[in-house]
C-alpha atoms as a PDB file:
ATOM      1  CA  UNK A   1     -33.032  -3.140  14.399  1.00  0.00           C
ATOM      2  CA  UNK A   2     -31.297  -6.095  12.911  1.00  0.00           C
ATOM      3  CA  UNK A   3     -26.979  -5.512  12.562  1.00  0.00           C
ATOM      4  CA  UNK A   4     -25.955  -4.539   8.600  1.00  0.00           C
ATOM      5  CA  UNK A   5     -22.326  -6.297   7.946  1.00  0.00           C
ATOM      6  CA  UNK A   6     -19.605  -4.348   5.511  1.00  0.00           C
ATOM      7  CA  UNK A   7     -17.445  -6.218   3.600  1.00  0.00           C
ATOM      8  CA  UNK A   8     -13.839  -5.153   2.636  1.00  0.00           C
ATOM      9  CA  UNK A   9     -11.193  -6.109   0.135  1.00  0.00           C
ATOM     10  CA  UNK A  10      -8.011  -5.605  -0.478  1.00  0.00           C
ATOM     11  CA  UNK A  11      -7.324  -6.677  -3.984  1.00  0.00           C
ATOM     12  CA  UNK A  12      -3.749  -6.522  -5.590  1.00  0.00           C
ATOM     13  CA  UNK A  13      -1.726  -8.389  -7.825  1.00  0.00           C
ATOM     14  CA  UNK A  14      -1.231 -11.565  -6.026  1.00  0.00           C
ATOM     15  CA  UNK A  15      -3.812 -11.905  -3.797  1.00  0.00           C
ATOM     16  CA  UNK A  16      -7.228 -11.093  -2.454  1.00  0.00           C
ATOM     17  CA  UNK A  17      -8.003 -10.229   1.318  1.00  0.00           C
ATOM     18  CA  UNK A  18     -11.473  -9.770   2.296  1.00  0.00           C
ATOM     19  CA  UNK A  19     -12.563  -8.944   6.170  1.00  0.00           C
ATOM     20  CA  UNK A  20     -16.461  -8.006   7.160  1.00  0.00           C
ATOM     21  CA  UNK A  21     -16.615  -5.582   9.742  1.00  0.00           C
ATOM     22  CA  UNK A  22     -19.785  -5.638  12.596  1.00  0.00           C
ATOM     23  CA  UNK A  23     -21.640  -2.331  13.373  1.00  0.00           C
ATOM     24  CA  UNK A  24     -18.617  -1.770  16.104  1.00  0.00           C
ATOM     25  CA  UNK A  25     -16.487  -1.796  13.526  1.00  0.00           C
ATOM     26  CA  UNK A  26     -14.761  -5.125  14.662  1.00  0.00           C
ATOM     27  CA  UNK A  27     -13.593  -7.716  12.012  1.00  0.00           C
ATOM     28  CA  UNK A  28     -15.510 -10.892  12.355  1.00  0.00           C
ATOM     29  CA  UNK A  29     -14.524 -12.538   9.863  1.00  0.00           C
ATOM     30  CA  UNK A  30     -11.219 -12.627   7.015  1.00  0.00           C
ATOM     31  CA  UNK A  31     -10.273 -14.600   4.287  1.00  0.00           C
ATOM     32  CA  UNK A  32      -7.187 -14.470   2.127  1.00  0.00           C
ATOM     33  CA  UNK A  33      -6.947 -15.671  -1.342  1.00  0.00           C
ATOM     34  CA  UNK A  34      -4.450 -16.054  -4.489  1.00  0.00           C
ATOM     35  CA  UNK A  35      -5.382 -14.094  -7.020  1.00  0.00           C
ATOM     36  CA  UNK A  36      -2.858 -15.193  -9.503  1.00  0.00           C
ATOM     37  CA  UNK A  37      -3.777 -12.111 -11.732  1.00  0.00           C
ATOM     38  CA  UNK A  38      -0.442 -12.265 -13.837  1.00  0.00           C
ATOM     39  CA  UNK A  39      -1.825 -13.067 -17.556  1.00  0.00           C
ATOM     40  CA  UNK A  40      -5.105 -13.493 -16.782  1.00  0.00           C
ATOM     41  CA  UNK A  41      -8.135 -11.498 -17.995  1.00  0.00           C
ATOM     42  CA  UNK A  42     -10.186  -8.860 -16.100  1.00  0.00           C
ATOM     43  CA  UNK A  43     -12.923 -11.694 -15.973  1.00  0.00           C
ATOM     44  CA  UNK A  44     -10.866 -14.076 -13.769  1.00  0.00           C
ATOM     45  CA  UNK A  45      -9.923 -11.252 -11.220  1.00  0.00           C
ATOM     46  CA  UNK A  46     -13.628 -10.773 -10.985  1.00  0.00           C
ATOM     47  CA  UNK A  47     -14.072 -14.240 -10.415  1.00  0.00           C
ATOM     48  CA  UNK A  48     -11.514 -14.551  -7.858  1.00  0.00           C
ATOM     49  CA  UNK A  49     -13.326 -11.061  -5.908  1.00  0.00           C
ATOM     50  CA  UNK A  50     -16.451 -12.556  -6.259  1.00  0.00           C
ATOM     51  CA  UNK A  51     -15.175 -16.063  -4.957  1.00  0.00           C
ATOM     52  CA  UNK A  52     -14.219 -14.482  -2.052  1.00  0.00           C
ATOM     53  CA  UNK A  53     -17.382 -12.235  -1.250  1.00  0.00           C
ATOM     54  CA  UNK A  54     -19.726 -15.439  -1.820  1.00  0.00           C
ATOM     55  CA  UNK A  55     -17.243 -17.282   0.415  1.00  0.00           C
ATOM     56  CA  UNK A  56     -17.004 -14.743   3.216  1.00  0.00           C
ATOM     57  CA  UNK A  57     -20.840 -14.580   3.505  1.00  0.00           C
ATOM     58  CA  UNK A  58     -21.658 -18.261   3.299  1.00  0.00           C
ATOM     59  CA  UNK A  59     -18.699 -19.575   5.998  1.00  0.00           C
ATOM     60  CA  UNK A  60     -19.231 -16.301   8.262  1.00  0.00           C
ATOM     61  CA  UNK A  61     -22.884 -17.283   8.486  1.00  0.00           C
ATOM     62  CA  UNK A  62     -24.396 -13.538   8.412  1.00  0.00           C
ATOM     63  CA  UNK A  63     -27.965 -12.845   6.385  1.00  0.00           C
ATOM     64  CA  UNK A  64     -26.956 -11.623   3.086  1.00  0.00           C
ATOM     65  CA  UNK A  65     -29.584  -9.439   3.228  1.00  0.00           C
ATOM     66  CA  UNK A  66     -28.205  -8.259   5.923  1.00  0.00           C
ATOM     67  CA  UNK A  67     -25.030  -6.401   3.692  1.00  0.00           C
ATOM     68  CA  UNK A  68     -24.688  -3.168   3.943  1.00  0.00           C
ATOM     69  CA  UNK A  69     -22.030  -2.445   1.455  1.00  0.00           C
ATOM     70  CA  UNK A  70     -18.984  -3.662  -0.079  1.00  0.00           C
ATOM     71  CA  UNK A  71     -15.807  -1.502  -0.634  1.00  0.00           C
ATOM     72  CA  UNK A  72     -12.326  -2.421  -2.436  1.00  0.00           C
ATOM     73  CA  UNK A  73      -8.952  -0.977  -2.774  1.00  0.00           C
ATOM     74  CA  UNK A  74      -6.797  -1.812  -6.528  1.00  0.00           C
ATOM     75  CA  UNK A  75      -3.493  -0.355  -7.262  1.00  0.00           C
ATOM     76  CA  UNK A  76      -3.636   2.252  -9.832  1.00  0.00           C
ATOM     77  CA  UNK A  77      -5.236   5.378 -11.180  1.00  0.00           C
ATOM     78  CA  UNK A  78      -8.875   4.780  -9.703  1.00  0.00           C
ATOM     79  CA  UNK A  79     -11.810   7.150 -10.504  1.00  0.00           C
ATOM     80  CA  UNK A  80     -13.528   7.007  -6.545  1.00  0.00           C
ATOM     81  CA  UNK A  81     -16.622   8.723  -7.370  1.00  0.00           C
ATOM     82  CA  UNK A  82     -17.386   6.968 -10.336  1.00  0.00           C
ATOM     83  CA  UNK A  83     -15.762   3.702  -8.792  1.00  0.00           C
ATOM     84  CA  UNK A  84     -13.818   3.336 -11.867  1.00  0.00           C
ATOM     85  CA  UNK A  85     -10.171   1.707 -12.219  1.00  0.00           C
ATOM     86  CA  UNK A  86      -8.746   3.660 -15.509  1.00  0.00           C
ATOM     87  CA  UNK A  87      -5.626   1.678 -14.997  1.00  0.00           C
ATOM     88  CA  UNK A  88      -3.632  -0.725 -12.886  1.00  0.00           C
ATOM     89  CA  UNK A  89       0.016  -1.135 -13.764  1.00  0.00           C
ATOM     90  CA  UNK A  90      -0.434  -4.904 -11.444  1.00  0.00           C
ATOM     91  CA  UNK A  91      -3.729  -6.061 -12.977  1.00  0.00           C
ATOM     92  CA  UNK A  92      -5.593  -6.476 -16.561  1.00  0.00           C
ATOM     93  CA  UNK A  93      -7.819  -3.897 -15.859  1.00  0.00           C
ATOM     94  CA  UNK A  94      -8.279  -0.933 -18.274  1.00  0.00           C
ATOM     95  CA  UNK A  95     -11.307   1.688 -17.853  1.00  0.00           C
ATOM     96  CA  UNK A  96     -13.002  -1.197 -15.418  1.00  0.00           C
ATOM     97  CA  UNK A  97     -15.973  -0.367 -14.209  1.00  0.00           C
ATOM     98  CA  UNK A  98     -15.805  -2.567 -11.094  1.00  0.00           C
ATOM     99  CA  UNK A  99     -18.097  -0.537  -9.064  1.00  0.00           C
ATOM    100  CA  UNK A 100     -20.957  -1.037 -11.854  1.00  0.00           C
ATOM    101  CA  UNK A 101     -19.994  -4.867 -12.043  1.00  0.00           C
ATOM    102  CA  UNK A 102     -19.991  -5.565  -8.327  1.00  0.00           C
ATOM    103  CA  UNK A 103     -23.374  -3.998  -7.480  1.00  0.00           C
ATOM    104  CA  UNK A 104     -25.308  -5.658 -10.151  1.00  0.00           C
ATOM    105  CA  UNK A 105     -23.457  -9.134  -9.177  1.00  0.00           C
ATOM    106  CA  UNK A 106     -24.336  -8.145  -5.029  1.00  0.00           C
ATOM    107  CA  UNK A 107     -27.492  -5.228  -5.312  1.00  0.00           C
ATOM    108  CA  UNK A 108     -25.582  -3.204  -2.343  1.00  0.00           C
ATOM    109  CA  UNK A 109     -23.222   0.027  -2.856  1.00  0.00           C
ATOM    110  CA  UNK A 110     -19.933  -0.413  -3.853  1.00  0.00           C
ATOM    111  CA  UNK A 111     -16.962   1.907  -3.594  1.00  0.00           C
ATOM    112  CA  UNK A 112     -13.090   1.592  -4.696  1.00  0.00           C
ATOM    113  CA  UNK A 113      -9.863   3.552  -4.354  1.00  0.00           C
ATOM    114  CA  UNK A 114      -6.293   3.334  -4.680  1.00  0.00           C
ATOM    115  CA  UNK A 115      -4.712   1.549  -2.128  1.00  0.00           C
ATOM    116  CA  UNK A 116      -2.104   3.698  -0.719  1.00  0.00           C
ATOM    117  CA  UNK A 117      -4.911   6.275  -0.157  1.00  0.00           C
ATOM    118  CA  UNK A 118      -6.996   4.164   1.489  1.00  0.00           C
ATOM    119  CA  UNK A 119      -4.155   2.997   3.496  1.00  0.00           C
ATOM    120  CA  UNK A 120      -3.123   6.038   4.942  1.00  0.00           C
ATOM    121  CA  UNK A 121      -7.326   7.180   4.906  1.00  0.00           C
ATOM    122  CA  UNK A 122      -7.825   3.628   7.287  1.00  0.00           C
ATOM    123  CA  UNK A 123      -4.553   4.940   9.532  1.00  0.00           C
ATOM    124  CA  UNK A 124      -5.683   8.783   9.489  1.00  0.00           C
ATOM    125  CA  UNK A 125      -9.380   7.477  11.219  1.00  0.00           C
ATOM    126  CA  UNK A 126      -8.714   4.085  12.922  1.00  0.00           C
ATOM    127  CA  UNK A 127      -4.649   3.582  13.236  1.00  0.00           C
ATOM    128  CA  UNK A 128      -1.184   5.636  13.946  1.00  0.00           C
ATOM    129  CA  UNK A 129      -2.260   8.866  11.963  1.00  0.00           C
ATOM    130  CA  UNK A 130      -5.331   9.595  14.257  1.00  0.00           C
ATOM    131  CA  UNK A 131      -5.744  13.180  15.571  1.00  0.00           C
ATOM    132  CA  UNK A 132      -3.410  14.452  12.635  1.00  0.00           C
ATOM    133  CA  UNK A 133      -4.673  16.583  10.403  1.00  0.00           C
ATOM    134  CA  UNK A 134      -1.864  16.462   7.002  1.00  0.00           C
ATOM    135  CA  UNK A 135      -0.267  13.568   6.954  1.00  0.00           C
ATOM    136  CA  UNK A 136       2.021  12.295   4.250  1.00  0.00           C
ATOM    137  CA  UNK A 137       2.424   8.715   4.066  1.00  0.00           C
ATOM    138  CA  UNK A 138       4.888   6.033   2.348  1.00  0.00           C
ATOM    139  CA  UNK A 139       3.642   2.618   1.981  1.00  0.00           C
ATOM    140  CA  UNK A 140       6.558   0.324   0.597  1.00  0.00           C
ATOM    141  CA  UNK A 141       5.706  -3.092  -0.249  1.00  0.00           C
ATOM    142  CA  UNK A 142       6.511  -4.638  -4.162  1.00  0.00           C
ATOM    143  CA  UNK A 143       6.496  -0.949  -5.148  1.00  0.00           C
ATOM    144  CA  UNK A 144       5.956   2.327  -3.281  1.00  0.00           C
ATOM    145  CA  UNK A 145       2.681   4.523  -3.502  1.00  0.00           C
ATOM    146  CA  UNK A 146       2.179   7.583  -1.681  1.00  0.00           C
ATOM    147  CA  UNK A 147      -1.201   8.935   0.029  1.00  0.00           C
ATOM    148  CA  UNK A 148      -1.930  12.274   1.163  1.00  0.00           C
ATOM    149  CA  UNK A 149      -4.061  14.077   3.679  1.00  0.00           C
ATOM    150  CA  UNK A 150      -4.610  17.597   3.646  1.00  0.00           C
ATOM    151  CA  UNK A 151      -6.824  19.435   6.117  1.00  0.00           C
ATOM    152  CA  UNK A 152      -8.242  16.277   7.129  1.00  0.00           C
ATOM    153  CA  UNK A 153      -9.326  15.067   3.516  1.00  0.00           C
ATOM    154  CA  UNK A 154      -7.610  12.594   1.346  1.00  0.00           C
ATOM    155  CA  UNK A 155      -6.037  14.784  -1.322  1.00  0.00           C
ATOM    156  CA  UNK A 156      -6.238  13.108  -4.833  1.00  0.00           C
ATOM    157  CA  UNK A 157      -5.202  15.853  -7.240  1.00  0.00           C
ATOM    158  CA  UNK A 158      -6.495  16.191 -11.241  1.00  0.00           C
ATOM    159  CA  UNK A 159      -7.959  13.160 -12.071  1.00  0.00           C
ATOM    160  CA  UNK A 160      -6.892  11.160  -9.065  1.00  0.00           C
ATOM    161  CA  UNK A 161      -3.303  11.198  -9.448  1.00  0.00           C
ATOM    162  CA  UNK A 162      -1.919  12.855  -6.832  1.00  0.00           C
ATOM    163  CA  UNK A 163       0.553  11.401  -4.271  1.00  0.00           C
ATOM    164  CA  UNK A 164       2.684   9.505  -6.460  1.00  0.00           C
ATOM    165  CA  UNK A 165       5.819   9.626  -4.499  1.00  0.00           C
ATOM    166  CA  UNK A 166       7.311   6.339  -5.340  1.00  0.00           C
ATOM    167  CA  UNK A 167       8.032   8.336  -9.067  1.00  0.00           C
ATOM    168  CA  UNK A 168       9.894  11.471  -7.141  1.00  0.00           C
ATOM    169  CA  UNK A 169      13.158  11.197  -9.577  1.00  0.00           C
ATOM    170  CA  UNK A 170      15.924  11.357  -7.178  1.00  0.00           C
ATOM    171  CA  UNK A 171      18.609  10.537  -9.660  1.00  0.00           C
ATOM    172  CA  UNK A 172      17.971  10.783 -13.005  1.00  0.00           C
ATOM    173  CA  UNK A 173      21.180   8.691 -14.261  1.00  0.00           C
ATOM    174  CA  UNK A 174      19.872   5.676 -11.558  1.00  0.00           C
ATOM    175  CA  UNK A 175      17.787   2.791 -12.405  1.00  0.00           C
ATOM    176  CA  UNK A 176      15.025   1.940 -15.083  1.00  0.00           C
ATOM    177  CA  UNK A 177      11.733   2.273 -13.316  1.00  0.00           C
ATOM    178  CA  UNK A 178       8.314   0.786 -14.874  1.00  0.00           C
ATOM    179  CA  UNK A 179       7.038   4.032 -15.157  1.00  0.00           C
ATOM    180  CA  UNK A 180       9.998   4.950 -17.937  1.00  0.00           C
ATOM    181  CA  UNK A 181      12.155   7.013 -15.861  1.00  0.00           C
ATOM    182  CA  UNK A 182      15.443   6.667 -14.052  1.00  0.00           C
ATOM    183  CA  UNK A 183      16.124   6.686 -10.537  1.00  0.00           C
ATOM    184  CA  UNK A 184      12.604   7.365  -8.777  1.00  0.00           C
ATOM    185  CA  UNK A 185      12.475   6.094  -5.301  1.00  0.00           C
ATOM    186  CA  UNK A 186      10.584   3.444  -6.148  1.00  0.00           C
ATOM    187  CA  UNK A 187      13.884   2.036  -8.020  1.00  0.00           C
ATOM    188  CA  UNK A 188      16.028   2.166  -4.594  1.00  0.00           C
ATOM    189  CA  UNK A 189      13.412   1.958  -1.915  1.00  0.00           C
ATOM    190  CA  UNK A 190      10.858  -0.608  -2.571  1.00  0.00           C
ATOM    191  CA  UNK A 191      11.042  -4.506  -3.040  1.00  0.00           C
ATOM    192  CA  UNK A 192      11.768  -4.047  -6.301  1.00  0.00           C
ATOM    193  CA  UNK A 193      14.316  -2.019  -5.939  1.00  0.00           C
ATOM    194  CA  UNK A 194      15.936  -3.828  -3.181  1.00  0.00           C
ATOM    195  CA  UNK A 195      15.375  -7.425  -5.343  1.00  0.00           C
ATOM    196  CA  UNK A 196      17.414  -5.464  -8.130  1.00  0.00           C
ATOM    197  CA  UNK A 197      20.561  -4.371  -5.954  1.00  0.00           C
ATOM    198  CA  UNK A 198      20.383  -7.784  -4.351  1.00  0.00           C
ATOM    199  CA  UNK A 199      20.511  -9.733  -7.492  1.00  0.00           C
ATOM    200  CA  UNK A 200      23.052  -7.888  -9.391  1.00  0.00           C
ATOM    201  CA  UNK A 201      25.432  -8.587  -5.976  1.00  0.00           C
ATOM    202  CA  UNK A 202      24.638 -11.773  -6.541  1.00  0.00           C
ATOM    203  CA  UNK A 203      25.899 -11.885 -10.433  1.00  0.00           C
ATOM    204  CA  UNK A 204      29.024 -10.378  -9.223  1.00  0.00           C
ATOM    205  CA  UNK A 205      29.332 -13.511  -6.920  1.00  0.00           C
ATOM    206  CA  UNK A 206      28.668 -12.175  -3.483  1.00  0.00           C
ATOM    207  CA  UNK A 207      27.074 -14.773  -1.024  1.00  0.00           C
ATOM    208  CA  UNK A 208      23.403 -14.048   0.177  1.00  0.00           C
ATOM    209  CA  UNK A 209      21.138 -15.735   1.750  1.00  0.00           C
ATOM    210  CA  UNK A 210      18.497 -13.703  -0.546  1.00  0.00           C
ATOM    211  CA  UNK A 211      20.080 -15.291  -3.410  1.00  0.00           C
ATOM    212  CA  UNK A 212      16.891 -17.768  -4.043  1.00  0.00           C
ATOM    213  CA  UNK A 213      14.767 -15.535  -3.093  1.00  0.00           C
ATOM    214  CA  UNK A 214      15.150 -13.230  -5.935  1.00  0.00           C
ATOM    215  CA  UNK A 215      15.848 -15.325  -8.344  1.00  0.00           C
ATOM    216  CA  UNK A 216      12.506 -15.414  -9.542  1.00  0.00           C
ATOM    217  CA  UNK A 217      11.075 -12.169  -8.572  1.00  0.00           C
ATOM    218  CA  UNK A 218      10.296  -9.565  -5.446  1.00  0.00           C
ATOM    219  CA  UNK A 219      11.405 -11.638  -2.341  1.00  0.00           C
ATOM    220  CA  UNK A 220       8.497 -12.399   0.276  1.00  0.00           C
ATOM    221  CA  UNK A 221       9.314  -9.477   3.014  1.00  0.00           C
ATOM    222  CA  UNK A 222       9.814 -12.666   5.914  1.00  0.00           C
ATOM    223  CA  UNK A 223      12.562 -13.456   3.644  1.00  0.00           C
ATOM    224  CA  UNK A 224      14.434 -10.242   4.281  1.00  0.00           C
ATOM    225  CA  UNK A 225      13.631 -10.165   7.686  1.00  0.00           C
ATOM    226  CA  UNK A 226      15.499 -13.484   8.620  1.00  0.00           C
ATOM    227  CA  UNK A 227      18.321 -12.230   6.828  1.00  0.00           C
ATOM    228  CA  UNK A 228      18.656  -8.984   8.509  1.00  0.00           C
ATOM    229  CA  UNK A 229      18.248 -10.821  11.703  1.00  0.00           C
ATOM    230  CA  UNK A 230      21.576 -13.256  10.576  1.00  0.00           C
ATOM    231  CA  UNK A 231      23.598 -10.423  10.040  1.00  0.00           C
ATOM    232  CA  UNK A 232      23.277 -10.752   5.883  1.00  0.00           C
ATOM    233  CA  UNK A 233      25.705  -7.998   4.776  1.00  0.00           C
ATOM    234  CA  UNK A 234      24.207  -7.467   1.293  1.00  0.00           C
ATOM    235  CA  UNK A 235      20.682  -7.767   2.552  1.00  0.00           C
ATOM    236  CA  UNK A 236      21.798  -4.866   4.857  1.00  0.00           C
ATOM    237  CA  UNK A 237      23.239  -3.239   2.146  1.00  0.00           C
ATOM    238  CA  UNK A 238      19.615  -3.389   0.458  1.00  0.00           C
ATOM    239  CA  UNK A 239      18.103  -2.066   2.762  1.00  0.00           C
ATOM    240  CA  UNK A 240      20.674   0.964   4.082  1.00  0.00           C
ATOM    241  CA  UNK A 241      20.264   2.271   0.191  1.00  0.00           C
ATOM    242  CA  UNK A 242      16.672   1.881   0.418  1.00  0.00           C
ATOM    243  CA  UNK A 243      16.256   4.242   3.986  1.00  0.00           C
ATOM    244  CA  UNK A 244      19.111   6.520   2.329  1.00  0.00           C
ATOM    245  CA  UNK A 245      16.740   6.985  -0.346  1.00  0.00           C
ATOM    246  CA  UNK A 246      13.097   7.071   1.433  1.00  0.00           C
ATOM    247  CA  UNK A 247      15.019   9.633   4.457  1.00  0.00           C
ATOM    248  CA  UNK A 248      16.038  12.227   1.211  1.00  0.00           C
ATOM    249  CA  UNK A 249      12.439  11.551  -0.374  1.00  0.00           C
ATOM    250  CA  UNK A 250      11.293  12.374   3.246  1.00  0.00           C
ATOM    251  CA  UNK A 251      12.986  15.795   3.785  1.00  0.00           C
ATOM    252  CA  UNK A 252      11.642  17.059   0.218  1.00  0.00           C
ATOM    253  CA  UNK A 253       8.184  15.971   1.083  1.00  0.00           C
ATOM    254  CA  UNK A 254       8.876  17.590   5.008  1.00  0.00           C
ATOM    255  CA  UNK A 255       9.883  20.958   2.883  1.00  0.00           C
ATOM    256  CA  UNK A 256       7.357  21.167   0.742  1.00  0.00           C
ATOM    257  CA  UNK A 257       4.563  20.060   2.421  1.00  0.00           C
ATOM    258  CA  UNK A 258       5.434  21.001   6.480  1.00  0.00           C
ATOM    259  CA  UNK A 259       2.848  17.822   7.509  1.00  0.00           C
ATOM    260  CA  UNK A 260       2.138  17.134  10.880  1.00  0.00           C
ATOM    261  CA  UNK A 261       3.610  13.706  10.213  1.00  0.00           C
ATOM    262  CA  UNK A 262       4.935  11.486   7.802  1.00  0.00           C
ATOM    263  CA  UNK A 263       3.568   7.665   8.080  1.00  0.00           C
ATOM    264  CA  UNK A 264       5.459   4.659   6.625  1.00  0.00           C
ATOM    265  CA  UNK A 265       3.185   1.446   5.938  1.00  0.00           C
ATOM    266  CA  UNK A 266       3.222  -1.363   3.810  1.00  0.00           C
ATOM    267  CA  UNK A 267       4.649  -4.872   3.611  1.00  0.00           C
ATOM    268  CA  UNK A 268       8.103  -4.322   3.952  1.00  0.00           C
ATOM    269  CA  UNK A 269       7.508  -1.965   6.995  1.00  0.00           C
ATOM    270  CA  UNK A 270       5.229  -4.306   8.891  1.00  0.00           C
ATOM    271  CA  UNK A 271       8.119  -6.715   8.299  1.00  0.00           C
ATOM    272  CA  UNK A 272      11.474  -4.761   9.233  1.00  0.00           C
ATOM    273  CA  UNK A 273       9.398  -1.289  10.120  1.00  0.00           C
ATOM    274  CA  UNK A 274      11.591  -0.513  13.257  1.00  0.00           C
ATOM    275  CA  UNK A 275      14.526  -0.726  11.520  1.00  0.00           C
ATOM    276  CA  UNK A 276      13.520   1.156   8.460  1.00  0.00           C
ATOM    277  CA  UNK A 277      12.244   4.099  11.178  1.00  0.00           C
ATOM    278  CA  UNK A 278      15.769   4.007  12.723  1.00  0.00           C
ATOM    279  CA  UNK A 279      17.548   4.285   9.396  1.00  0.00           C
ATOM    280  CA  UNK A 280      15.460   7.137   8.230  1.00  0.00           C
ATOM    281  CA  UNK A 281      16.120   8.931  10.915  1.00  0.00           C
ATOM    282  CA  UNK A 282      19.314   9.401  11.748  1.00  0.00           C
ATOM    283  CA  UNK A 283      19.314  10.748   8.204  1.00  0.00           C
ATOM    284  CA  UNK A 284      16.482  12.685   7.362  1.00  0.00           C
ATOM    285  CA  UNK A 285      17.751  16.034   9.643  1.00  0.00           C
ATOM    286  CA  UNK A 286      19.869  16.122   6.989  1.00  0.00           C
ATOM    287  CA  UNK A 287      17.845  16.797   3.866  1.00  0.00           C
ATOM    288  CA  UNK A 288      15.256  19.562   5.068  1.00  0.00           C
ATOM    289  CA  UNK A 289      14.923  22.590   7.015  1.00  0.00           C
ATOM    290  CA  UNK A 290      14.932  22.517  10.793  1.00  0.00           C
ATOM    291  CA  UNK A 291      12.479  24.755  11.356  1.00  0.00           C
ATOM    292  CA  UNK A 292      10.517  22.635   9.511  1.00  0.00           C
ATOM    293  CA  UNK A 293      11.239  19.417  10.780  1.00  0.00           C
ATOM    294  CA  UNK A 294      10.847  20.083  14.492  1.00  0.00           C
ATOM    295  CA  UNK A 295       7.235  20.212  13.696  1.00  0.00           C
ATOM    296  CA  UNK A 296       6.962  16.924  12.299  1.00  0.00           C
ATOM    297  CA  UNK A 297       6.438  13.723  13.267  1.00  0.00           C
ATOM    298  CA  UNK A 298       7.879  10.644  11.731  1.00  0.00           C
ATOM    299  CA  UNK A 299       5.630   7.246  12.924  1.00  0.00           C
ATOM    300  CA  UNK A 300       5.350   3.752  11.230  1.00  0.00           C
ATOM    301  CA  UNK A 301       0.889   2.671  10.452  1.00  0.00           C
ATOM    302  CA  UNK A 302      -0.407   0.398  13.112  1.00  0.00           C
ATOM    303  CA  UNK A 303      -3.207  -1.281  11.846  1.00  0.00           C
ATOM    304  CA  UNK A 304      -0.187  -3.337   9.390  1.00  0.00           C
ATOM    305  CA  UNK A 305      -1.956  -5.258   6.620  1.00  0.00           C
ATOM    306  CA  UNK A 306      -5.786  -4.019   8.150  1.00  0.00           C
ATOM    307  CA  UNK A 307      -4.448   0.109   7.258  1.00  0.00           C
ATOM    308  CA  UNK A 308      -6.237  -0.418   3.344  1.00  0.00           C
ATOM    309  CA  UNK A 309      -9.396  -2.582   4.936  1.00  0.00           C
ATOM    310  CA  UNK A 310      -9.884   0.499   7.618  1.00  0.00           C
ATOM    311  CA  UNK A 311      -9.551   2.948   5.055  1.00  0.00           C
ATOM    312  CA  UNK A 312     -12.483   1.169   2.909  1.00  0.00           C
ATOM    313  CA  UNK A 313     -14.621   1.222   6.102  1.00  0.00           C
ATOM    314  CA  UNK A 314     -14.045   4.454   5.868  1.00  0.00           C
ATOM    315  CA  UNK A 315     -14.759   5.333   1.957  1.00  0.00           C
ATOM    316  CA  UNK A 316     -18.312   3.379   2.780  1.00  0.00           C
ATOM    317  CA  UNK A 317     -18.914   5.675   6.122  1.00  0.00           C
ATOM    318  CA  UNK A 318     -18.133   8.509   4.208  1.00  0.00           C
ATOM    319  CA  UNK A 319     -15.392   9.836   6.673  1.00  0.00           C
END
């Protein structure tokens, strides 16, 4: 019987990373594109997705009709069963069906979820959470979404909301967060919220060598890295309020949800991850119950920017 080929994306706001996976599961091929989404229409996201797919299959050489499926991650409130993104705070999509668009442009099945999910899914079957059965997981990266396994299943919640830790309020006179409210950890703990304390040292004068790097946005996670490695005292300072932060936003989670472990992924993590993992704990003890916490285990993902591809590998498998 001839091989079938999967394809997997990982679409979010700036770019577009497809793999295919072989039978083995192996990735035999990837591809990594801009998707420049910022004030463009749903239509040229598409194109970009679809750019990618056609591109994938023609330079890997494999027998179109030789595709299995196709499955995609967005950010957002995603509807998995339907394969519906109701919204995407990143990208112009509003009640999308992308599911229904992608299999009439390709004729195979077509799945989507949120990315964090899928994340921590790809880690719980292929990567660092493997052999766990609950596993809470923090993926920081331009923001910070949550995922959550319970009993071996993703949990999702009403609606698909579930997991939303990056809007746990932690002080409610900190900063403005997208989502409206003050002081979630997504404020202190994410790239955002790290570009933020960096750039208002930097209006008070301080000397950074982040300073360019924020000026026009969420600095590149490399960026952050070199500093940290040259000793950058306010880039240090970023980042000792962001594990302050994520190790308090830990211990609630520990508390309330007594996981087998909690799993940290994301940009920012595959970046500076040891670190971060340091940080957090020599400070998490402090902000749960030890009788809880000795049965937890605290790891950073291992499959780095592969965790969301895995986990749509695993939407299309059905695991």
């Amino acid at each position: 019987m001839a091989e079938r080929y999967n394809i997997c994306l990982d679409v979010g706001g700036t770019k577009v990373l497809g793999v295919i996976f072989n039978e083995k599961d192996e990735i035999i091929y990837r591809l990594k594109k801009r998707s420049k989404s910022s004030g463009e229409g749903a239509a040229d996201v598409e194109k970009v997705i679809v750019d990618v797919v056609e591109e994938m299959i023609r330079e890997s050489g494999i027998d179109r009709s030789k595709l299995n499926a196709i499955a995609s991650c967005a950010p957002g409130v995603i509807d998995q069963d339907k394969g519906i993104v109701l919204f995407t705070p990143n990208l112009p999509w509003k009640n999308y069906d992308m599911a229904g668009a992608m299999r009439k442009k390709f004729g195979v099945p077509f799945y989507v979820g949120n990315d964090v999910n899928l994340g921590v899914l790809g880690e719980y079957h292929f990567g660092a959470a493997k052999g766990y059965k609950n596993i809470a997981g923090f993926f920081v990266g331009t923001g910070l979404g949550g995922g959550l396994i319970l009993n071996g299943s993703l949990f999702t919640g009403n609606q698909f909301k579930a997991a939303e830790y990056g809007h746990m309020i932690l002080d409610p006179e900190g900063p403005l967060c997208n989502c409206g409210q003050r002081g979630c950890l997504e404020t202190f703990s994410s790239k955002m919220g790290m570009t933020s304390y960096i750039r208002q040292q930097v209006n008070r004068g301080r000397e950074t060598m982040m300073a360019e790097a924020v000026q026009d946005g969420v600095f590149r996670s490399k960026k952050l890295k070199r500093a940290l490695e040259a000793g950058d005292k306010v880039a240090m300072e970023a980042v000792d309020r962001a594990c302050h932060y994520l190790a308090v936003a830990t211990g609630n989670l520990i508390n309330t949800l007594s996981p087998d472990l909690v799993l940290y992924g994301g940009g920012v993590i595959e970046a500076v991850g040891d670190l971060f993992l340091e940080k957090v704990l020599a400070e998490v003890d402090r902000y749960c119950m030890p009788q809880i916490r000795n049965t937890v285990d605290i790891k950073i993902a291992s499959l780095g920017d592969d965790s969301i591809l895995y986990g749509d590998l695993a939407m299309i498998k059905g695991l």
